[in-house]
Protein backbone atom coordinates (compact mmCIF):
# COMPACT_ATOMS: atom_id res chain seq x y z
CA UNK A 1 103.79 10.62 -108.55
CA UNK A 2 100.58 9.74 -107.14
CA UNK A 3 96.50 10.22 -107.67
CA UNK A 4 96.95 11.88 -104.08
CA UNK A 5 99.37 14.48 -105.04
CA UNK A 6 97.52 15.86 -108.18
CA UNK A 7 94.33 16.02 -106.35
CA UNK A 8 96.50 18.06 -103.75
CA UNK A 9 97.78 20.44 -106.41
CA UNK A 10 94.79 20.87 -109.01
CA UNK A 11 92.61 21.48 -105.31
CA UNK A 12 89.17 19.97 -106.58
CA UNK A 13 86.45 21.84 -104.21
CA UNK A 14 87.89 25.09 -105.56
CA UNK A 15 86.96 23.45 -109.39
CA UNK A 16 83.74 21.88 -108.15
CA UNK A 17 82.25 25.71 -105.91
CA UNK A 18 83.11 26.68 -109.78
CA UNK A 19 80.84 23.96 -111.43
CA UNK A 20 78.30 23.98 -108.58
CA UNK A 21 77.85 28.01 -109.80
CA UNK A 22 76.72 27.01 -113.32
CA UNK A 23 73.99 24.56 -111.96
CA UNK A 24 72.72 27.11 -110.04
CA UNK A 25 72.84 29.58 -112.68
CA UNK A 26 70.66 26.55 -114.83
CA UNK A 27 68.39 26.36 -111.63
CA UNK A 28 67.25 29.81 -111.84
CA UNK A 29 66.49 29.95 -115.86
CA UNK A 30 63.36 27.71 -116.44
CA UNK A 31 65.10 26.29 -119.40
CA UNK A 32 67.30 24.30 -117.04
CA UNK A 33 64.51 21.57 -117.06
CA UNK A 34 64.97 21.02 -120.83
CA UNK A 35 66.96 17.54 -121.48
CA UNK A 36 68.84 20.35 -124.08
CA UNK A 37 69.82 22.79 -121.46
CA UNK A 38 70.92 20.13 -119.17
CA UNK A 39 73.42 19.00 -121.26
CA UNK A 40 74.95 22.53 -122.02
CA UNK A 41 75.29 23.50 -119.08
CA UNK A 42 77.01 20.07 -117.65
CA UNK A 43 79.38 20.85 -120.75
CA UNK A 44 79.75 24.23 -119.12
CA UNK A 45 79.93 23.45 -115.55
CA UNK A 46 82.67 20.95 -116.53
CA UNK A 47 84.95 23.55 -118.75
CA UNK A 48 84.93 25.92 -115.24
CA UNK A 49 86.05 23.03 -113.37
CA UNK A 50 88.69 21.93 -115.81
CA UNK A 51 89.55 26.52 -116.08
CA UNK A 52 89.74 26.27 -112.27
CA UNK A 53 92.34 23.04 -111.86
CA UNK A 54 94.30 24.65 -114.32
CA UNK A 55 94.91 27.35 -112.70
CA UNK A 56 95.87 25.87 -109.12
CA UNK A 57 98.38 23.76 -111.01
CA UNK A 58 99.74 27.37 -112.55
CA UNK A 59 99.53 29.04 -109.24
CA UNK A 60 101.81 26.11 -107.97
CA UNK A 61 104.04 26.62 -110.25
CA UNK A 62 104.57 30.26 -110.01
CA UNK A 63 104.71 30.26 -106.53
CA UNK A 64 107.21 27.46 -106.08
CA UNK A 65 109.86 29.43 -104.74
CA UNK A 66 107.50 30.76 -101.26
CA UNK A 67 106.31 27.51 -101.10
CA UNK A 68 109.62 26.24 -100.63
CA UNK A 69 109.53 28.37 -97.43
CA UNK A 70 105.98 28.57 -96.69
CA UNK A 71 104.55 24.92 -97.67
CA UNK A 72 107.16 22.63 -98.71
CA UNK A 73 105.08 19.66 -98.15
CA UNK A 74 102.93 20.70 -101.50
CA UNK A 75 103.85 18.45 -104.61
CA UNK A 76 105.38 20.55 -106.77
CA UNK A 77 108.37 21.85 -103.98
CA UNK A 78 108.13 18.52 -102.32
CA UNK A 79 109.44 16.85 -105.55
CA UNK A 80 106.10 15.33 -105.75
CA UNK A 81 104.99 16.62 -108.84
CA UNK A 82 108.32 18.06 -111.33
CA UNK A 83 107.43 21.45 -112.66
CA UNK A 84 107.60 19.92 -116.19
CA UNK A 85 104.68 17.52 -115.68
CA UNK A 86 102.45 20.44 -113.70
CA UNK A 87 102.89 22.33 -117.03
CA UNK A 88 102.02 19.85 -119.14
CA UNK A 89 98.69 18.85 -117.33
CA UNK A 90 97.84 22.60 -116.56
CA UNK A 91 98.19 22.99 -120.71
CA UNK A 92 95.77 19.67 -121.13
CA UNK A 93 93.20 21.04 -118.36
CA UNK A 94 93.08 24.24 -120.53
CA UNK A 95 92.48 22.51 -123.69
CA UNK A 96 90.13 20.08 -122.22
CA UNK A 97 87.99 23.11 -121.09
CA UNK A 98 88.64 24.82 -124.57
CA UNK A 99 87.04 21.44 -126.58
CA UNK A 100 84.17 20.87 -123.68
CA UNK A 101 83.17 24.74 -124.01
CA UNK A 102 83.03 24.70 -128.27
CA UNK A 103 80.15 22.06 -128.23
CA UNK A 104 78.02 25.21 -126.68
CA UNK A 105 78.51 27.99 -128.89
CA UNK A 106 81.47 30.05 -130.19
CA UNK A 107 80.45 32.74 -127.49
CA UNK A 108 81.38 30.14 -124.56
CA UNK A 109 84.76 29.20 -126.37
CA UNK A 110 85.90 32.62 -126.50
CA UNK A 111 84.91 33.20 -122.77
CA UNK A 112 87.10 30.34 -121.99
CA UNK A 113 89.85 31.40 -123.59
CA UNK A 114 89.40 35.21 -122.38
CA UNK A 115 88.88 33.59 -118.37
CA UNK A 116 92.53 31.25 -119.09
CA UNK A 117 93.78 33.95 -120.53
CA UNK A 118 93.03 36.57 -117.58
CA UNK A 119 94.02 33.85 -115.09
CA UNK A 120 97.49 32.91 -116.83
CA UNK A 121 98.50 36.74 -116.60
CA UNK A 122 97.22 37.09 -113.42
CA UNK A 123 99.37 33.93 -112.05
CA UNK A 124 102.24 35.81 -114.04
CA UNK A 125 101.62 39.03 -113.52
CA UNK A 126 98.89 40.99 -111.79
CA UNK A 127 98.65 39.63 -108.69
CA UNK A 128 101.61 40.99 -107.71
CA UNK A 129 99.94 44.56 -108.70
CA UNK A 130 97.48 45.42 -105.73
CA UNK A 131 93.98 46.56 -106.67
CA UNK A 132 94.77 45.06 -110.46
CA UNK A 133 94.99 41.99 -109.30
CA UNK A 134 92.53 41.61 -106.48
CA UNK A 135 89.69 43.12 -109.52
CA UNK A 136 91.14 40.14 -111.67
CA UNK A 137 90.50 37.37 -109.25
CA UNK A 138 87.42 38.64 -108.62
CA UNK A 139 86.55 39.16 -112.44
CA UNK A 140 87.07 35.66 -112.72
CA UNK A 141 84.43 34.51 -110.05
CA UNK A 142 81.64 36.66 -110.97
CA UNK A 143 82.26 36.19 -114.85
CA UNK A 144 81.16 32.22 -114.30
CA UNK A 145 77.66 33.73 -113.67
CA UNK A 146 78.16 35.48 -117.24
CA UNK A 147 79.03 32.61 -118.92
CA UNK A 148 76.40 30.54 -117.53
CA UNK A 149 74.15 33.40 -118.92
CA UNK A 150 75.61 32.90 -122.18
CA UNK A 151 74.87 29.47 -122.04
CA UNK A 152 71.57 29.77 -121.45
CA UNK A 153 70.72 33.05 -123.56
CA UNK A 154 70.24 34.84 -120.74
CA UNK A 155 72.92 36.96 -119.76
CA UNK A 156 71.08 40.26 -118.94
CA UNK A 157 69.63 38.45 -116.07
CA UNK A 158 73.24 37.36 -115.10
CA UNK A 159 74.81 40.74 -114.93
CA UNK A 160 73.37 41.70 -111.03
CA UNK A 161 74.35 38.47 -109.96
CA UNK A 162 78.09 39.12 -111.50
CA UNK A 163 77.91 42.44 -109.69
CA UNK A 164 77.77 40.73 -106.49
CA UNK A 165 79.77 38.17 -106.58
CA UNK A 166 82.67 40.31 -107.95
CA UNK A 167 81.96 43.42 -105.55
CA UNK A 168 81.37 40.84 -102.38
CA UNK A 169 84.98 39.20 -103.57
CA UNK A 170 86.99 42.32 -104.11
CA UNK A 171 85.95 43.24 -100.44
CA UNK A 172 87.59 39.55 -99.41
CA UNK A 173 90.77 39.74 -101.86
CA UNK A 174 91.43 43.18 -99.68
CA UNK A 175 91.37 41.47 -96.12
CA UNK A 176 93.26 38.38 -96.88
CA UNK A 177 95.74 41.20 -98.54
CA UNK A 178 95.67 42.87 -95.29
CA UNK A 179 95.85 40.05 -93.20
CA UNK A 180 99.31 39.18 -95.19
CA UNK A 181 100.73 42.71 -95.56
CA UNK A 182 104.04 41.35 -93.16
CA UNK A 183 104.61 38.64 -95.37
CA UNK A 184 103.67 39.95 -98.93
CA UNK A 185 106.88 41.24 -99.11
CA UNK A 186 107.35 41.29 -103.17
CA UNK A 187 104.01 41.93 -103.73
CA UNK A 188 102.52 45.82 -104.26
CA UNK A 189 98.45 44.99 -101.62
CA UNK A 190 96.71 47.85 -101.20
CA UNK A 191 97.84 47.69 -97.87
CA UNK A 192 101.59 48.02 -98.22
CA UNK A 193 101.25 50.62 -100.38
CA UNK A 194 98.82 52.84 -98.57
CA UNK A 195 98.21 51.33 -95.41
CA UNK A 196 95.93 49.47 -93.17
CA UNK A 197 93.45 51.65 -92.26
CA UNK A 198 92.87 52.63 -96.07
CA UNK A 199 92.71 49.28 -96.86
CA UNK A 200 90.03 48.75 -93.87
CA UNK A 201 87.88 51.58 -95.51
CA UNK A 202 87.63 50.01 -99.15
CA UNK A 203 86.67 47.05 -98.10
CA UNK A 204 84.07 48.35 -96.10
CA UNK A 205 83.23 50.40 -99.13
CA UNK A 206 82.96 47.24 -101.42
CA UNK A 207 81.08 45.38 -98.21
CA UNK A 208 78.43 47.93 -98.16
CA UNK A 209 78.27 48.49 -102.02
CA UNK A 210 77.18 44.63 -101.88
CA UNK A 211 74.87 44.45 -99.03
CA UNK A 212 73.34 47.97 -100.79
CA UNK A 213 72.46 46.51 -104.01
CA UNK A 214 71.86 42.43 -102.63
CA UNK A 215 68.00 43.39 -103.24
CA UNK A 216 68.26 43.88 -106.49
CA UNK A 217 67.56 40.52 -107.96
CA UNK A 218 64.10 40.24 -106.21
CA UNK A 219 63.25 43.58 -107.37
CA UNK A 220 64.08 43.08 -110.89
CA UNK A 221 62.00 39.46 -110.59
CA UNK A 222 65.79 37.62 -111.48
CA UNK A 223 65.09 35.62 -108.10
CA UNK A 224 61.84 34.49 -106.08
CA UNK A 225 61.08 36.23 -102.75
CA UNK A 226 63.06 32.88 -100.82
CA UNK A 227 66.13 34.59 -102.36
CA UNK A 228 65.59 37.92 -99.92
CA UNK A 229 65.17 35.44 -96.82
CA UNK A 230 67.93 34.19 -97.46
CA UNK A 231 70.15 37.08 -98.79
CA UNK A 232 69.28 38.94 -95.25
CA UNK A 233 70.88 35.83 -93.56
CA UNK A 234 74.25 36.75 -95.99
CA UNK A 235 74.36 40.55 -95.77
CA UNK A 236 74.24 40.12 -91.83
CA UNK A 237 77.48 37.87 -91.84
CA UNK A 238 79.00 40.63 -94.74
CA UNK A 239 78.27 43.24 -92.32
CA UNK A 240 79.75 41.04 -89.37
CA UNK A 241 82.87 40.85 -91.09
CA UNK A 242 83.64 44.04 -91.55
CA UNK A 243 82.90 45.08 -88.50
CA UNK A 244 85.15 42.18 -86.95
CA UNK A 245 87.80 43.20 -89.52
CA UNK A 246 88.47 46.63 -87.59
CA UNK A 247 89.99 43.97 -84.67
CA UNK A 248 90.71 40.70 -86.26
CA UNK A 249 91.00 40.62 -89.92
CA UNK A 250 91.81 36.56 -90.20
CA UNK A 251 88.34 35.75 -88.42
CA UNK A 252 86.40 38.54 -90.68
CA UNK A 253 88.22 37.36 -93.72
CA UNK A 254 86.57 33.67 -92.71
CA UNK A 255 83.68 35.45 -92.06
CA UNK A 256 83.50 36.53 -95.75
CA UNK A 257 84.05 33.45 -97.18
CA UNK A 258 80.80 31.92 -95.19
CA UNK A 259 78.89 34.84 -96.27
CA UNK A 260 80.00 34.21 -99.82
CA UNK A 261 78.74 30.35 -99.02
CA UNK A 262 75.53 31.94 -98.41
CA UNK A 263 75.33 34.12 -101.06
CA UNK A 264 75.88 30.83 -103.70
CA UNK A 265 72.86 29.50 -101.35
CA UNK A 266 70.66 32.55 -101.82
CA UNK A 267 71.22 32.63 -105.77
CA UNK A 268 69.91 28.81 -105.65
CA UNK A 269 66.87 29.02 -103.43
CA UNK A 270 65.64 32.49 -105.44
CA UNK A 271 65.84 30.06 -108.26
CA UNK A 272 62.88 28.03 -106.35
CA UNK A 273 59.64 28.87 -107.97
């Protein structure tokens, strides 16, 4: 059992996107220059890292029996990692993030435990359920921004910038679903149960909900005027995505995810005064 193969399974630059978030999140409230504020929101940047591990290591786990066929070379069907051990560190990660969080505030323990909570039954349960659980994974991403802004007292500003990131993932979670509609054979994707072309439409629906409302943050003074240079840069590539979707949904799908690269860009250069 090697350092390799738990770095392999817990998938670190997932965890660390997570923790980069609640930086930026510090960058755009003034108080982030306060020695204070600093140290909360390390404390908080770390308990989304150690959230985020723990749930690769559960999505492992659940998903041992298709990665049998699908990746056998991954630790846990490998024989790597046993199952036994990947419990018992994806239970520690938990905690970890659980201890880290309660030297914030109450608030930011019980949005742990609400975001480990909504990920275990999502691992267990809802992602197998279509819509349910492409709304839960993206839940999860934009409620980081939310508990940044409870970590900072500022969570009214935070609520446009959940808004995006949750509408701009839902529109992803539905591509990637239809991009694996042959092969998500137990699984109940939008797009087995009511088609492609349906599934095409919503998430051009959630792509121009996001790209409708991306202006928002300069207009409500949330983010600086280098925020709207940049967020035109981002709603271009959303745009480009959907419109490659229509012919090749695995490039638009990649597509997305640079736009979404772009977006976590946009939120930190609106934070520049």
């Amino acid at each position: 059992m090697s350092l390799k193969s738990w770095f392999k399974i817990i998938r670190p630059v997932n965890g660390f996107m997570g923790l980069i978030s609640i930086y930026i999140v510090g960058f755009i409230d003034v108080n982030f220059k306060l020695p204070h504020y600093l140290k909360i929101i390390t404390l908080g940047a770390l308990s989304v890292f150690f959230v985020t591990s723990g749930g690769n290591i559960i999505n492992d786990i659940k998903d041992i029996d298709l990665d049998k066929i699908n990746h056998p070379s991954r630790p846990i069907p490998s024989g790597e990692i046993s199952i036994k051990s990947a419990y018992v560190v994806f239970i520690i990660m938990f905690i970890i993030a659980i201890i880290l969080s309660s030297f914030i505030s109450l608030y930011a323990v019980l949005v742990v435990i609400f975001a480990e909570a909504l990920l275990t039954s999502y691992e267990i349960k809802t992602k197998n359920l279509g819509l349910i659980g492409n709304f839960t994974v993206s839940l999860l991403i934009g409620f980081i921004f939310i508990f940044g802004g409870i970590i900072l007292n500022t969570i009214f500003k935070m609520i446009l910038l959940f808004l995006l990131a949750f509408f701009s993932n839902v529109s992803r979670e539905i591509m990637k679903d239809i991009e694996d509609v042959n092969g998500d054979l137990n699984r109940e994707t939008f797009p087995r149960v009511y088609g492609i072309k349906k599934a095409e439409i919503l998430a051009s629906f959630f792509v121009i909900l996001t790209v409708s409302i991306s202006i928002l943050p300069y207009y409500f003074k949330i983010l600086t005027i280098y925020y709207v240079y940049a967020v035109i840069i981002d709603d271009i590539l959303f745009i480009l995505s959907m419109i490659i979707m229509y012919r090749n949904v695995s490039e638009s799908q990649q597509v997305s995810k640079i736009a979404m690269i772009v977006g976590m860009i946009s939120f930190l250069v609106g934070g520049i005064n």
